[in-house]
C-alpha atoms as a PDB file:
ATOM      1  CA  UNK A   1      -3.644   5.755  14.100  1.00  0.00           C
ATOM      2  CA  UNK A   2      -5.261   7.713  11.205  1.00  0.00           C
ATOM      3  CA  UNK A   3      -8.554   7.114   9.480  1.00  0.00           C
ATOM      4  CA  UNK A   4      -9.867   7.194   6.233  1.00  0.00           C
ATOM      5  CA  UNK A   5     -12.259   6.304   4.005  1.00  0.00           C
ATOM      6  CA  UNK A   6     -13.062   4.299   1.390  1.00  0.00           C
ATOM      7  CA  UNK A   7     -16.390   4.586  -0.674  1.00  0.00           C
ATOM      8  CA  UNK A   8     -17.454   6.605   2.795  1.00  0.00           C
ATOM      9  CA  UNK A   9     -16.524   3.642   4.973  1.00  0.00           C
ATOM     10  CA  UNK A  10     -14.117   4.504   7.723  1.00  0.00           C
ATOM     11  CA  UNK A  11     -10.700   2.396   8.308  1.00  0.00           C
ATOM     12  CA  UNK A  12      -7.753   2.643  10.393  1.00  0.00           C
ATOM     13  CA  UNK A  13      -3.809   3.187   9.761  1.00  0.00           C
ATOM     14  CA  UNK A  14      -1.107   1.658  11.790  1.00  0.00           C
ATOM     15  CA  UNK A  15       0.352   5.394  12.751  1.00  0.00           C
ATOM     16  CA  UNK A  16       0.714   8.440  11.227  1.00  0.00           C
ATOM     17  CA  UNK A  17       2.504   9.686   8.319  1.00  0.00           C
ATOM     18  CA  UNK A  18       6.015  10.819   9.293  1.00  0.00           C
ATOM     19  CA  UNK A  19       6.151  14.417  10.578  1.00  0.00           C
ATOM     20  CA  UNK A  20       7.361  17.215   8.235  1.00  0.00           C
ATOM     21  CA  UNK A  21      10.727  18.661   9.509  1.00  0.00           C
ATOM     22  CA  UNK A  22      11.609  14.762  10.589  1.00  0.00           C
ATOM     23  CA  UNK A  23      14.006  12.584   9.146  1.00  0.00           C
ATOM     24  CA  UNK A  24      12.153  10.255   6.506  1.00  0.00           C
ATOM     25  CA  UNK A  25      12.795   6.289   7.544  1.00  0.00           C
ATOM     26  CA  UNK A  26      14.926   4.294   5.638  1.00  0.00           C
ATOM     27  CA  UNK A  27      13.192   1.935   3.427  1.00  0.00           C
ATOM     28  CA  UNK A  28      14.432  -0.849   1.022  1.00  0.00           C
ATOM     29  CA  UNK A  29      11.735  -1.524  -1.815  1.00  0.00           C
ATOM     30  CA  UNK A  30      11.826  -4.259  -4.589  1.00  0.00           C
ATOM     31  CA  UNK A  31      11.652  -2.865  -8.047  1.00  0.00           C
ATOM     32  CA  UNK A  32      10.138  -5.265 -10.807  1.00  0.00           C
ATOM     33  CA  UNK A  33      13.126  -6.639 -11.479  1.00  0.00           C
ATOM     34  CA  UNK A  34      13.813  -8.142  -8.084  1.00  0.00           C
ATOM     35  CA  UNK A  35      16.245  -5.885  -7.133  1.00  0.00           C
ATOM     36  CA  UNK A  36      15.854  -3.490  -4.775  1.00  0.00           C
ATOM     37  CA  UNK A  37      15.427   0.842  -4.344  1.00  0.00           C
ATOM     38  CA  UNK A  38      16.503   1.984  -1.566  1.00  0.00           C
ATOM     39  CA  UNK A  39      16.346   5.883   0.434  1.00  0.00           C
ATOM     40  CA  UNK A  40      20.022   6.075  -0.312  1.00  0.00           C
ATOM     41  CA  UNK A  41      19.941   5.544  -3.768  1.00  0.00           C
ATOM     42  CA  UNK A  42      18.386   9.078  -4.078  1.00  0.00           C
ATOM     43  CA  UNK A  43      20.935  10.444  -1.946  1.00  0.00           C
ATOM     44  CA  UNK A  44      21.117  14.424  -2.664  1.00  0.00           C
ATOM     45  CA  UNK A  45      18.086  14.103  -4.527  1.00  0.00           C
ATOM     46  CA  UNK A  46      14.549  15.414  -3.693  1.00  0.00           C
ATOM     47  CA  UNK A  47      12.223  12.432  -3.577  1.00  0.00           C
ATOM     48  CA  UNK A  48       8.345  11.836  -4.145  1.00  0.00           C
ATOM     49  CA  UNK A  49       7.224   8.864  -2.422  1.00  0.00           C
ATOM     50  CA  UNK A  50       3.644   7.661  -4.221  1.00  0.00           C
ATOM     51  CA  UNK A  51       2.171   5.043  -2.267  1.00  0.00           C
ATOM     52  CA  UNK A  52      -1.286   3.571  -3.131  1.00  0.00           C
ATOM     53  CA  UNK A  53      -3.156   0.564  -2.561  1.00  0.00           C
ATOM     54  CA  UNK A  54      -2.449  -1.562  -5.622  1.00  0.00           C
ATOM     55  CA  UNK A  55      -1.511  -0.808  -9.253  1.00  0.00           C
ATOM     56  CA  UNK A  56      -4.444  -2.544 -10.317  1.00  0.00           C
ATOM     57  CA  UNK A  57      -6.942  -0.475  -9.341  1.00  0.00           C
ATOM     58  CA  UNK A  58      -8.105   3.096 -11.747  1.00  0.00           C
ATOM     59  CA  UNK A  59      -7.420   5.874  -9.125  1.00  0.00           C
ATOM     60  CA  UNK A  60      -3.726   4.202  -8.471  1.00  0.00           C
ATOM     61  CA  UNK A  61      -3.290   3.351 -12.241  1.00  0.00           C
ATOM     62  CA  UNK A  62      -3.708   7.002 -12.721  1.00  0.00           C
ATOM     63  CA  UNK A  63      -1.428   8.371 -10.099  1.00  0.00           C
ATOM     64  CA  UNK A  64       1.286   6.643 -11.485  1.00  0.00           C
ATOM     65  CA  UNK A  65       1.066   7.415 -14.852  1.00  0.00           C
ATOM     66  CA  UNK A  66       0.440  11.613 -14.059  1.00  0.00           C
ATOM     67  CA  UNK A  67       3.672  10.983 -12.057  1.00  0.00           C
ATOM     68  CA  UNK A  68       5.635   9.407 -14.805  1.00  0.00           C
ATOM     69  CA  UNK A  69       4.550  12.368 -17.204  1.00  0.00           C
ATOM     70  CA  UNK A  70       5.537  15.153 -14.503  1.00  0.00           C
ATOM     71  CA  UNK A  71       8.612  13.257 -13.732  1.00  0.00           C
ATOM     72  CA  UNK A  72      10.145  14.041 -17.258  1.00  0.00           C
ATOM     73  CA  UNK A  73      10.124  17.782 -15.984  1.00  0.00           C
ATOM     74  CA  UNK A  74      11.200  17.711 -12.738  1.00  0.00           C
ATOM     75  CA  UNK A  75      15.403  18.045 -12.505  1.00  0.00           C
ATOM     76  CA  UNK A  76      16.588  16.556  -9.519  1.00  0.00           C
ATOM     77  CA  UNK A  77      13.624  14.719  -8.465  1.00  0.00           C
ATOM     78  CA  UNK A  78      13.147  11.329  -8.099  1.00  0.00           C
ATOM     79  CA  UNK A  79       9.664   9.613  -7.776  1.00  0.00           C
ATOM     80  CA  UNK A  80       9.239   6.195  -6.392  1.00  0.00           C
ATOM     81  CA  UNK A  81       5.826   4.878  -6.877  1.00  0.00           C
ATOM     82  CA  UNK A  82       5.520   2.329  -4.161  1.00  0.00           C
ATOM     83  CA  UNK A  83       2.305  -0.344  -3.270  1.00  0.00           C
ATOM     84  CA  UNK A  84       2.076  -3.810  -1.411  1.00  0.00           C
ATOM     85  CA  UNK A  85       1.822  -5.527  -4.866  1.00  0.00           C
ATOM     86  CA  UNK A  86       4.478  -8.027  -6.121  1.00  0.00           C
ATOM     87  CA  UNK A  87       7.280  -6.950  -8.454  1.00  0.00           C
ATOM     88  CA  UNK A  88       5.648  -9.087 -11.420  1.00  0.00           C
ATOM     89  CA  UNK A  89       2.318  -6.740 -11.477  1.00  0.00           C
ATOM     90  CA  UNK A  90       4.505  -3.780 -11.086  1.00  0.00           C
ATOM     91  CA  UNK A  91       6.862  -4.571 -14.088  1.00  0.00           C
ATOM     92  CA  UNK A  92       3.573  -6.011 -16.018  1.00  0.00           C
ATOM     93  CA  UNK A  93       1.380  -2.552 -15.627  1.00  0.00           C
ATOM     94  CA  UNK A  94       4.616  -0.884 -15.988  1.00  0.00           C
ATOM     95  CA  UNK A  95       5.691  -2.474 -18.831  1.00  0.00           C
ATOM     96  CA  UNK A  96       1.978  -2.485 -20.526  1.00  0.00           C
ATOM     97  CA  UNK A  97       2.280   1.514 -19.747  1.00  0.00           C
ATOM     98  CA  UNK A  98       4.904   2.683 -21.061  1.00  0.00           C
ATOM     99  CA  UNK A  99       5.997   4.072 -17.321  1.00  0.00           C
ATOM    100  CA  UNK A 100       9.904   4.792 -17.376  1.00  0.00           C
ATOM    101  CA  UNK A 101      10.524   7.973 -15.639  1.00  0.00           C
ATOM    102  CA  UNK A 102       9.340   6.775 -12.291  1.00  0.00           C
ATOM    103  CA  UNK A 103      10.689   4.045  -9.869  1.00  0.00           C
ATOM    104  CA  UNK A 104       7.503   1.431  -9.277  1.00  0.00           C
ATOM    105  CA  UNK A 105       8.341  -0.489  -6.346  1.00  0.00           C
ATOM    106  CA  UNK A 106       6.807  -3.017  -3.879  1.00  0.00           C
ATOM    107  CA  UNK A 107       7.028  -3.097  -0.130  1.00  0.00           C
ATOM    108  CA  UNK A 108       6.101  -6.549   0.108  1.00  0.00           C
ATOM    109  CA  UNK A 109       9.530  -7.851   1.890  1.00  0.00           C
ATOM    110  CA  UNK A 110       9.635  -4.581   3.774  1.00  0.00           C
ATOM    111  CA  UNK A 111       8.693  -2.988   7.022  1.00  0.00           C
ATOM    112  CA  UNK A 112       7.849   0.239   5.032  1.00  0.00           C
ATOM    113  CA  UNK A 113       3.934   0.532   5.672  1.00  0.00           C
ATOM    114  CA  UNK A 114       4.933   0.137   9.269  1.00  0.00           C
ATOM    115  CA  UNK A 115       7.911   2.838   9.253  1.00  0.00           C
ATOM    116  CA  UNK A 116       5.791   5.211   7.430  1.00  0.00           C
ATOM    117  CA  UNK A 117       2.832   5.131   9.284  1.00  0.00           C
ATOM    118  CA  UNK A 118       0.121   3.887   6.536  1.00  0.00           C
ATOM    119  CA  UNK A 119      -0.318  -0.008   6.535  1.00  0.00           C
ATOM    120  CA  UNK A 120      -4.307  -0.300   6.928  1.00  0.00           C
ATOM    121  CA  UNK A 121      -4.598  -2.215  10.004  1.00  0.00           C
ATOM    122  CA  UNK A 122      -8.965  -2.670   9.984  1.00  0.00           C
ATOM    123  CA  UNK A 123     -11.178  -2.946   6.362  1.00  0.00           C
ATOM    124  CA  UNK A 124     -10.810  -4.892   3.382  1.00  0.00           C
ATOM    125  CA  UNK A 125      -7.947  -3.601   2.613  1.00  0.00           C
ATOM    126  CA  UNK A 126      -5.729  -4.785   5.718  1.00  0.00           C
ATOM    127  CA  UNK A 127      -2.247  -5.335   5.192  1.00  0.00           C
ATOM    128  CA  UNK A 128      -2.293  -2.601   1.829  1.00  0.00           C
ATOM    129  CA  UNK A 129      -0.848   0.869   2.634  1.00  0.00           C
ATOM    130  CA  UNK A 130      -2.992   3.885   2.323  1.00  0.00           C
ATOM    131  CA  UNK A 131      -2.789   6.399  -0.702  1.00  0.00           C
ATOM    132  CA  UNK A 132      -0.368   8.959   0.756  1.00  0.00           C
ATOM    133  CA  UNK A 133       2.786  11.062  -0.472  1.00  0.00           C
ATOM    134  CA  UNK A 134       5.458  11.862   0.995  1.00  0.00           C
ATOM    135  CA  UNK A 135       8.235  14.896  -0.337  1.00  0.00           C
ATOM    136  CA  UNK A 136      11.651  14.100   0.963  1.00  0.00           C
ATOM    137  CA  UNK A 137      14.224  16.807   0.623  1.00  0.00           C
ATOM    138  CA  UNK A 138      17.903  16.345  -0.810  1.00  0.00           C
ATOM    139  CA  UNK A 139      19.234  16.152   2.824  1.00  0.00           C
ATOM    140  CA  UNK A 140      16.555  13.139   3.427  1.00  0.00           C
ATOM    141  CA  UNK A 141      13.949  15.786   5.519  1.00  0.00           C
ATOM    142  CA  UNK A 142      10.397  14.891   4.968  1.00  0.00           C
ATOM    143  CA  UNK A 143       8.897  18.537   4.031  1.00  0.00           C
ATOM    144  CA  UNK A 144       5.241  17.695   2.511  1.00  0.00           C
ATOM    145  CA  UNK A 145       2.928  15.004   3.790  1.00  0.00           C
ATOM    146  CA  UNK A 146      -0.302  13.945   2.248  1.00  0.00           C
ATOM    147  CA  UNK A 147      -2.453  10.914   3.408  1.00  0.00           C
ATOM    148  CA  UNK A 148      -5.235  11.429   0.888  1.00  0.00           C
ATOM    149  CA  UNK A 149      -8.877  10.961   3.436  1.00  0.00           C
ATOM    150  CA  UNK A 150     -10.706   9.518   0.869  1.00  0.00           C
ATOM    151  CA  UNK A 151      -8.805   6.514  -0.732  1.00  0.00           C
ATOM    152  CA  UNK A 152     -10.613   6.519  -3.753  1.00  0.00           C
ATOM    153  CA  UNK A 153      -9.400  10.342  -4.697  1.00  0.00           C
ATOM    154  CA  UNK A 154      -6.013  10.762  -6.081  1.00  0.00           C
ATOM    155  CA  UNK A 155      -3.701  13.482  -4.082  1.00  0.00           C
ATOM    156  CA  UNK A 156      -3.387  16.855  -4.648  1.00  0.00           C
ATOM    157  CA  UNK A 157      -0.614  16.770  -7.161  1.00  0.00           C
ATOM    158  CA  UNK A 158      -0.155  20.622  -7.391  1.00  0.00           C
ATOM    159  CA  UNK A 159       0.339  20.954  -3.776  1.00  0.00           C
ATOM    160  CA  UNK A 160       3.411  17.871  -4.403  1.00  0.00           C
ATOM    161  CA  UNK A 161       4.640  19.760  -7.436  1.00  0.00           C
ATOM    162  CA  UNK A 162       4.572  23.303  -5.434  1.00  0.00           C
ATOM    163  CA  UNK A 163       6.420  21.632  -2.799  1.00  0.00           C
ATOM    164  CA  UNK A 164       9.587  20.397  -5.377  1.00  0.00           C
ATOM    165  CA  UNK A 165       9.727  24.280  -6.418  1.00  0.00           C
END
């Protein structure tokens, strides 16, 4: 398990993020569509995995739209944005954003909160994953990890950007 905080308040994680050097799990996400994202689909491809709490909170909110504006410039890179929500408030912040150079996805049909280490398993926000990212190479090696310790701070998104150099 790993803990963190929110508002000061510890709470528990399920595991630990995957290790860097590892191979990243397989996951299977539903965009806002309905259809799904998988790992595959960014095969040869360096990925960003930003996973948050819910789209409807501000810190999240703004994660995924300083993503979507760094995506633009990053060649080769594909960044899923992925939360427990359901597809519908995905595609409705999504839509009401403007957001198009990022994948938004939920894990709620998914083990992925268990296979990457992050569901919340204690606190309010149980069954939510925890604000982490994840850098997965083009050969599908997981070479940057961030679980961010204080869930209401967004991650350190030179240290992600330094790490797609």
């Amino acid at each position: 398990m790993t803990t963190v905080t929110l508002k000061g308040n510890a709470f528990e994680t399920i595991a630990e993020l995957p290790a860097i050097g590892s191979k990243a799990p397989a996951f299977d996400l539903v965009k806002a569509d309905l259809s799904s994202t998988t790992l595959s689909d960014f095969s040869g491809k360096k990925i960003v995995l930003n996973i948050f709490p819910s789209i409807d909170t501000p810190t999240c909110a703004t994660s995924v739209r300083k993503f979507n504006q760094q995506a633009v410039s990053l060649d080769g890179v594909g960044v899923v944005c992925v939360s427990a929500d359901l597809p519908f408030a995905i595609g409705r912040f999504c839509g009401a954003e403007g957001i198009e150079n990022v994948v938004a996805a939920s894990s709620f049909r998914s083990s992925f909160g268990v296979d990457y280490g992050i569901n919340f398993v204690t606190g309010p926000l149980t069954g939510l994953l925890s604000r982490s990212i994840v850098v997965i190479d083009a050969n599908g090696i997981v070479t940057y990890t961030e679980q961010v310790s204080e869930t209401a701070d967004e991650p350190n998104y030179d240290a992600v950007l330094a790490h797609l150099a």
